[in-house]
C-alpha atoms as a PDB file:
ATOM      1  CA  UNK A   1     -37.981  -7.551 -29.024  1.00  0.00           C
ATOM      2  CA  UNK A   2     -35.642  -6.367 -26.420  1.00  0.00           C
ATOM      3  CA  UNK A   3     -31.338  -6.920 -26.269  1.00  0.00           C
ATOM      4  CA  UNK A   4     -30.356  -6.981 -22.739  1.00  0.00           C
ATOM      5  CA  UNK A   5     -26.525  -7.151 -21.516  1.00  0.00           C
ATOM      6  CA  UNK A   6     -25.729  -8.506 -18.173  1.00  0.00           C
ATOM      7  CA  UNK A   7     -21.911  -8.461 -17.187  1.00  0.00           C
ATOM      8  CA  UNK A   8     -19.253  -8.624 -14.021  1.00  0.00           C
ATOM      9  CA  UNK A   9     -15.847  -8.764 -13.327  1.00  0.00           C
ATOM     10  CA  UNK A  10     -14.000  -9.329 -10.577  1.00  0.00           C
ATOM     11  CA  UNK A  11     -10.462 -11.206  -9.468  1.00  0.00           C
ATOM     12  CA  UNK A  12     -12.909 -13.311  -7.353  1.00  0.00           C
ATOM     13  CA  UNK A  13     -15.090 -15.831  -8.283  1.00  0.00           C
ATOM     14  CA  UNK A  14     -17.883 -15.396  -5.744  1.00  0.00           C
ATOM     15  CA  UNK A  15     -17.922 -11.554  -6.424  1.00  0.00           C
ATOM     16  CA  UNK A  16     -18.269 -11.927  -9.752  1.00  0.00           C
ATOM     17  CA  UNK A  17     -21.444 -14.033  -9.220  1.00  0.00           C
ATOM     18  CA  UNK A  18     -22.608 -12.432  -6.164  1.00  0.00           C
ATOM     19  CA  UNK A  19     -22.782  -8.893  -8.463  1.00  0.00           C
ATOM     20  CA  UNK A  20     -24.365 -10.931 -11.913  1.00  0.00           C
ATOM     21  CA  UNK A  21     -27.087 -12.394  -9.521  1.00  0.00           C
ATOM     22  CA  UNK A  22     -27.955  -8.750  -8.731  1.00  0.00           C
ATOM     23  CA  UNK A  23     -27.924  -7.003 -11.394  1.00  0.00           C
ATOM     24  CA  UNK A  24     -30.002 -10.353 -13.326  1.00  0.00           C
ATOM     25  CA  UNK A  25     -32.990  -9.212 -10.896  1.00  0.00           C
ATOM     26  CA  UNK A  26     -32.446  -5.581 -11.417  1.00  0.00           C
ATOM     27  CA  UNK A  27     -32.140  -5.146 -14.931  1.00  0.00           C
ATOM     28  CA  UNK A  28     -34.893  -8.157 -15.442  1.00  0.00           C
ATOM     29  CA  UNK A  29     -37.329  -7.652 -13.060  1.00  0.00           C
ATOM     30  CA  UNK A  30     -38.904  -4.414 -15.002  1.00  0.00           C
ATOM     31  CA  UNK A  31     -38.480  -5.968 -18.412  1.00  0.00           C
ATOM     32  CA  UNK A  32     -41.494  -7.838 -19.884  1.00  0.00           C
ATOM     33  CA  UNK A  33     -41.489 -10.625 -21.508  1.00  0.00           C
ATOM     34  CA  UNK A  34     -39.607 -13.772 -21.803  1.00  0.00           C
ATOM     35  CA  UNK A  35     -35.889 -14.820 -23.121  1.00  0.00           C
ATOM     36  CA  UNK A  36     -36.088 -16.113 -26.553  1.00  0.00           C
ATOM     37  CA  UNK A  37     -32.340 -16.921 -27.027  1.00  0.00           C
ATOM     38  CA  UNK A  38     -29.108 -15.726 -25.582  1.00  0.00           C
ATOM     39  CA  UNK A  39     -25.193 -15.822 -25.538  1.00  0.00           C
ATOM     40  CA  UNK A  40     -22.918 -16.381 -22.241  1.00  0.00           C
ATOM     41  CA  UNK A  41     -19.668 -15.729 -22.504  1.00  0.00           C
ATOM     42  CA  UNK A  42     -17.374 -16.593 -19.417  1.00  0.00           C
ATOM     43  CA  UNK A  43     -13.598 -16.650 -19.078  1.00  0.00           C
ATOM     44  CA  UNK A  44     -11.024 -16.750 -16.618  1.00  0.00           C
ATOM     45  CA  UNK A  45      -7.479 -15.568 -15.597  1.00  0.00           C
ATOM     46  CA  UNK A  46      -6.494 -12.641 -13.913  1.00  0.00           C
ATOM     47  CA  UNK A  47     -10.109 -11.773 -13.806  1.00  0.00           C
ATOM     48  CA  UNK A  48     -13.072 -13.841 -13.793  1.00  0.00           C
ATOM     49  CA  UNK A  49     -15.501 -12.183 -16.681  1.00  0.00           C
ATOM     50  CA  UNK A  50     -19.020 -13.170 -17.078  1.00  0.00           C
ATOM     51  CA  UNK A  51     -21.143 -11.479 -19.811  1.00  0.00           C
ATOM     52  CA  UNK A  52     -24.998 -12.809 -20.637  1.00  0.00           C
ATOM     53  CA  UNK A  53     -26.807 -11.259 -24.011  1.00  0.00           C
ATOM     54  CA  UNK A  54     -30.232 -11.693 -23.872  1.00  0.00           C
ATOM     55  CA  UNK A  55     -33.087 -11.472 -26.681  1.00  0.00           C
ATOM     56  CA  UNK A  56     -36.457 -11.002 -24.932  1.00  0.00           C
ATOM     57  CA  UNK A  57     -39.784 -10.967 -26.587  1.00  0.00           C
ATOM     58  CA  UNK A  58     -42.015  -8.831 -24.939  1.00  0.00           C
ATOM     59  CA  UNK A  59     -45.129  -9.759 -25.867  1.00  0.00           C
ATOM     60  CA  UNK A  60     -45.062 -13.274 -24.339  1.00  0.00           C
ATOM     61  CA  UNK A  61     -45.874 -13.406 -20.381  1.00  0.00           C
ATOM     62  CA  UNK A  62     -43.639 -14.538 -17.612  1.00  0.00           C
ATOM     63  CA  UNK A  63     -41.135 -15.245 -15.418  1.00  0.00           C
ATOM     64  CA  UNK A  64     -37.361 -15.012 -16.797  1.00  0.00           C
ATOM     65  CA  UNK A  65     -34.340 -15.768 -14.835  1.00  0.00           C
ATOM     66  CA  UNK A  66     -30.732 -16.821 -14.882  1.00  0.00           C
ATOM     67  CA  UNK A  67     -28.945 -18.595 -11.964  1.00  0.00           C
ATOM     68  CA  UNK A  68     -25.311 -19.093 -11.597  1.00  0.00           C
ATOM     69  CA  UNK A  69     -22.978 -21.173  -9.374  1.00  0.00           C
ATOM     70  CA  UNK A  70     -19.571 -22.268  -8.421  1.00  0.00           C
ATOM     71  CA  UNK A  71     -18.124 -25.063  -6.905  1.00  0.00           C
ATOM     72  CA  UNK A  72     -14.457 -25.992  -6.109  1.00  0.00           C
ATOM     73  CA  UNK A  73     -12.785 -29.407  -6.368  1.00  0.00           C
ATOM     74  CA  UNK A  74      -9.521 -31.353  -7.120  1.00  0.00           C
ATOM     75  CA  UNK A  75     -10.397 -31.538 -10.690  1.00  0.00           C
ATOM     76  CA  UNK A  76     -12.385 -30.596 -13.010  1.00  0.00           C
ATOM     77  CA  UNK A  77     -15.042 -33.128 -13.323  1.00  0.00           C
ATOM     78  CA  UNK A  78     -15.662 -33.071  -9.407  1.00  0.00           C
ATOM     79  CA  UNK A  79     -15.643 -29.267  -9.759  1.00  0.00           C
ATOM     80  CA  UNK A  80     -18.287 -29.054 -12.430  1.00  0.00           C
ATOM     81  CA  UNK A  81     -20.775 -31.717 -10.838  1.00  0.00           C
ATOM     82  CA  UNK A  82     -20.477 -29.940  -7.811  1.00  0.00           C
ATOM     83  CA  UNK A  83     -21.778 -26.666  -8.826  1.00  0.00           C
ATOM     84  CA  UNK A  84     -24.517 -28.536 -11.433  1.00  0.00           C
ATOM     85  CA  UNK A  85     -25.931 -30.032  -8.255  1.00  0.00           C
ATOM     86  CA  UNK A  86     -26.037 -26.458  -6.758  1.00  0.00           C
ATOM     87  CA  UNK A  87     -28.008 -25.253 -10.271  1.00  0.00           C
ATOM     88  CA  UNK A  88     -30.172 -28.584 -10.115  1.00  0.00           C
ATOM     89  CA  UNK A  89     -31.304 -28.142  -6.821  1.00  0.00           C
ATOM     90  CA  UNK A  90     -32.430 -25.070  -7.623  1.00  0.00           C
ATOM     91  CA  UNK A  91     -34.491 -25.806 -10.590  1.00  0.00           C
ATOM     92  CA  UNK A  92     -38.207 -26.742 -10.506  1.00  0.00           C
ATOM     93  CA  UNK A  93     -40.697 -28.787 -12.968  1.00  0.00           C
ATOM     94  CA  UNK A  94     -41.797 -25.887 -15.342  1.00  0.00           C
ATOM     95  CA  UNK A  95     -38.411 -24.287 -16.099  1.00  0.00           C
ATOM     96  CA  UNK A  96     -37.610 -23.836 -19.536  1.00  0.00           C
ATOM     97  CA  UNK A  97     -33.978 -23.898 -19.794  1.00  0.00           C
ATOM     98  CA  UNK A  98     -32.887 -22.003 -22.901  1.00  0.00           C
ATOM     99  CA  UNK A  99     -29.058 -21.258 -22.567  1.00  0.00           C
ATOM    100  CA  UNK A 100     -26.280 -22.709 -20.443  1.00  0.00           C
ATOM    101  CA  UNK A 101     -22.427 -23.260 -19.671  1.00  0.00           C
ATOM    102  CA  UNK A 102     -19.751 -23.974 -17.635  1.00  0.00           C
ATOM    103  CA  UNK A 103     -16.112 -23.454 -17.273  1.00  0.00           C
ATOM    104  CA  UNK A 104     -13.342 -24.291 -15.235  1.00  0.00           C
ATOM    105  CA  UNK A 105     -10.454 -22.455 -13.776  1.00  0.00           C
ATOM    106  CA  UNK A 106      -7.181 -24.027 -11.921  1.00  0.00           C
ATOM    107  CA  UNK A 107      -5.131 -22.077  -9.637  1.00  0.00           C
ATOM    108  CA  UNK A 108      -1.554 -22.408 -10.575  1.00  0.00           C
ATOM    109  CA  UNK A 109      -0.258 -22.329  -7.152  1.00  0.00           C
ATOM    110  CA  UNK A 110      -3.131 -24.532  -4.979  1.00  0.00           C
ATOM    111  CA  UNK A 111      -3.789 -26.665  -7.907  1.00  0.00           C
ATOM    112  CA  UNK A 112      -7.561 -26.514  -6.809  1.00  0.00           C
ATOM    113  CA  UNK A 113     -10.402 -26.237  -9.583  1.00  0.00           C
ATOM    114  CA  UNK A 114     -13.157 -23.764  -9.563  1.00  0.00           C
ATOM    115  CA  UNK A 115     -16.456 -24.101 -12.185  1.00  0.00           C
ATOM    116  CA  UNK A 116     -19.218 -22.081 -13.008  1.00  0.00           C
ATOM    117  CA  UNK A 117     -22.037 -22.943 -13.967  1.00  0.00           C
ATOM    118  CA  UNK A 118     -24.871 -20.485 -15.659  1.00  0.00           C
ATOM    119  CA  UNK A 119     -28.434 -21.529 -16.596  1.00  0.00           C
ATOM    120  CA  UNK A 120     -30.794 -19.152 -18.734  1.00  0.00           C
ATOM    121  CA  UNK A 121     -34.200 -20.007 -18.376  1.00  0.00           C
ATOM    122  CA  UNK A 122     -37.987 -18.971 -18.639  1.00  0.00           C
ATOM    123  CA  UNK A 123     -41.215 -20.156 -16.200  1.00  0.00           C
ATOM    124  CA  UNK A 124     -44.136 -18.900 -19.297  1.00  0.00           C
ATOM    125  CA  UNK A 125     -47.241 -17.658 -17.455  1.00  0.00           C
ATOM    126  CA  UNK A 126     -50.579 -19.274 -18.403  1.00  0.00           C
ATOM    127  CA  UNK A 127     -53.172 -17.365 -20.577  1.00  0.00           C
ATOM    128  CA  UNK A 128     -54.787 -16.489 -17.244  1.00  0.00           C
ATOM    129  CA  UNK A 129     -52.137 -15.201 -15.812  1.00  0.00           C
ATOM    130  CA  UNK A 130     -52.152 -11.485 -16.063  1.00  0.00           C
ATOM    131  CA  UNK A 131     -52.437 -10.430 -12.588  1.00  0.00           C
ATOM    132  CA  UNK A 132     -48.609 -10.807 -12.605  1.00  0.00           C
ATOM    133  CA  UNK A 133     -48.813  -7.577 -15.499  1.00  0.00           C
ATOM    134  CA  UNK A 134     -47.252  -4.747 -14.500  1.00  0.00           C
ATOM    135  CA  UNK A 135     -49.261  -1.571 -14.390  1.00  0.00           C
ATOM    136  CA  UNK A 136     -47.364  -0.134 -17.914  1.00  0.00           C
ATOM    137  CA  UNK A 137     -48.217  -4.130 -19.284  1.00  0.00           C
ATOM    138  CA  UNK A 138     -51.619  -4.220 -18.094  1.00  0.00           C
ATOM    139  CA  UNK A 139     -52.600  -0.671 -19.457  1.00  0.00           C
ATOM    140  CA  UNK A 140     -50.544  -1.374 -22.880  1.00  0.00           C
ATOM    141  CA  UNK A 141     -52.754  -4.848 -23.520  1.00  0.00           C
ATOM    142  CA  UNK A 142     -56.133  -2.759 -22.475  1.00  0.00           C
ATOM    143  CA  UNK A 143     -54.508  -0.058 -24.695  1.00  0.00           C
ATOM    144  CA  UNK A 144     -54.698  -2.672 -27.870  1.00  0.00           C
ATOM    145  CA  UNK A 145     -58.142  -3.931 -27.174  1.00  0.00           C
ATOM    146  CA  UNK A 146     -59.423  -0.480 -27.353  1.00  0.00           C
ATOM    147  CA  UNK A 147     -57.591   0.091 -30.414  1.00  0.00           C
ATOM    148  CA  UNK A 148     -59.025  -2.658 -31.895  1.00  0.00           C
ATOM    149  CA  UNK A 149     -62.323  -1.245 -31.113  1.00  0.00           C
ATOM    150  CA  UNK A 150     -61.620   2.502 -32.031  1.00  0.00           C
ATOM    151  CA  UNK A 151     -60.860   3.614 -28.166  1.00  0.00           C
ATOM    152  CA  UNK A 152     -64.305   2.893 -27.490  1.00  0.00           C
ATOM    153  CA  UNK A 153     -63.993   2.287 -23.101  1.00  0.00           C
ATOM    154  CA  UNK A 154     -67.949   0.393 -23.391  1.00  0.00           C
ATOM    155  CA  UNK A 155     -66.984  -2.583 -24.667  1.00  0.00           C
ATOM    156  CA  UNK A 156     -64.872  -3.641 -21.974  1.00  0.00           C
ATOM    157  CA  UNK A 157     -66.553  -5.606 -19.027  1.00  0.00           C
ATOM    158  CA  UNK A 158     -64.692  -3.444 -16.092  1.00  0.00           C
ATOM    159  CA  UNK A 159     -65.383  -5.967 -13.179  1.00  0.00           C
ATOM    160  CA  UNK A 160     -63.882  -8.362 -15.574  1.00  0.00           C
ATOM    161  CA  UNK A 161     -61.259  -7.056 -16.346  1.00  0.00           C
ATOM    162  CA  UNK A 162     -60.104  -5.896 -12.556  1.00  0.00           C
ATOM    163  CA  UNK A 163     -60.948  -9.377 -11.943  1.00  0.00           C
ATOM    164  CA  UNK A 164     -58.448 -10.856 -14.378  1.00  0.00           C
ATOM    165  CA  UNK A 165     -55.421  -8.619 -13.405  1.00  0.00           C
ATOM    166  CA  UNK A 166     -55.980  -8.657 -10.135  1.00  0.00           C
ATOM    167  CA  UNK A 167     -56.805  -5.038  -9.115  1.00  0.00           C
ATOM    168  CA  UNK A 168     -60.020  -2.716  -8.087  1.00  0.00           C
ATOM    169  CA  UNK A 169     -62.335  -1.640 -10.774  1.00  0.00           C
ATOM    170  CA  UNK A 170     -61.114   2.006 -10.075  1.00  0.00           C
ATOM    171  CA  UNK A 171     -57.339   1.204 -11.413  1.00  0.00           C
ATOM    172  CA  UNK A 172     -59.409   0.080 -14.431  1.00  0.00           C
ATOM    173  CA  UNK A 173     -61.447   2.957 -14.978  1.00  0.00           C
ATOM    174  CA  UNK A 174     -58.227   5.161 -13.702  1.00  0.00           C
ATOM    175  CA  UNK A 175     -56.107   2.801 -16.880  1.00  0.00           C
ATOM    176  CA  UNK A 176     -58.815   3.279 -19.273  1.00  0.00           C
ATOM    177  CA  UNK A 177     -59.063   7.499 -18.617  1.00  0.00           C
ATOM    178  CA  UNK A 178     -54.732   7.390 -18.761  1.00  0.00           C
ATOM    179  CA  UNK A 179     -55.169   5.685 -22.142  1.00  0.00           C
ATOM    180  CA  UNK A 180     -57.819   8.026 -23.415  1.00  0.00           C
ATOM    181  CA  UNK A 181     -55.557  11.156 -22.461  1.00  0.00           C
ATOM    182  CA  UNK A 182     -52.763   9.883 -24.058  1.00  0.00           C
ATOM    183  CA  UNK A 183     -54.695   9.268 -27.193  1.00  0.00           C
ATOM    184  CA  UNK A 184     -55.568  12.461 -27.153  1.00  0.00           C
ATOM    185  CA  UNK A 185     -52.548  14.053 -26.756  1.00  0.00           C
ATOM    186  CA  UNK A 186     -50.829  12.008 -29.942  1.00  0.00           C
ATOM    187  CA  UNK A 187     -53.872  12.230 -32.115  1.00  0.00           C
END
């Protein structure tokens, strides 16, 4: 298990979302695993403030993700429907939402409405997926089978395995060897 923060702020509202969308995919993207609950906490005034906690589990396989949107209107109802058609368009069958929110903001002077809307949500990978592993994943879960089979590299089926992740059967050899050395080193 894994806490992640993700947080902006900015005294504009597309800023702040612009700079929580980018920093999602960098602080994300490396991270294995998928979100297994987390906490959004948005407020307004002066400052727009958007902070996301995140609990990931790393041992599950996936994609993770988190979109947000705004959308102004006259009130708050058109405001908020607005920007939860921008989130539904982007969702697709397979998305596991597990967090979201909204809020609202009216300018004092304009009288116009902004929400935001922010969806947490997981797409888990299928058993077969592990070509999507990156290379620290895919050498940590060859890492545990040979553990489980006192670092002995013969039981593995090599062209099998290169064939389930996706790469030559020289990365697997080259994994296996990495593993070995760094064995040896700690033991």
């Amino acid at each position: 298990m894994r806490l992640v923060s993700i947080q902006s702020e900015s005294s504009k509202v597309e800023d702040c979302i612009r700079d929580i969308m980018r920093k999602s995919e960098f602080i994300l993207s490396p991270v294995p695993g998928l979100i297994k609950s987390s906490k959004i906490l948005l407020s307004f005034g002066a400052f727009m403030n958007l902070k996301i906690l995140l609990l990931i589990d790393e041992s599950a396989t996936g994609y993770k993700g988190i979109i947000v949107e705004y959308a102004s209107g006259r009130h708050k109802d058109e405001a908020i429907n607005r920007a939860l058609d921008k989130i539904n368009a982007q969702l697709k069958p397979g998305y596991q939402i597990i967090d979201f929110e909204t809020g609202t903001y009216t300018m004092p002077v304009t009288r116009r409405t902004y929400a935001v809307g922010v969806v947490v949500y997981n797409i888990p990978g299928s058993k077969e997926d592990f070509n999507t592993l990156s290379l620290k994943g895919r050498r940590e879960l060859i890492a545990k089978v040979l553990e489980m089979f006192n670092y002995n590299p013969k039981v593995l089926n090599i062209s099998e395995l290169a064939r389930m992740f996706g790469v030559s059967r020289d990365s697997i050899y080259y994994d296996i060897e990495q593993i070995l050395k760094n064995k040896k080193r700690k033991g």
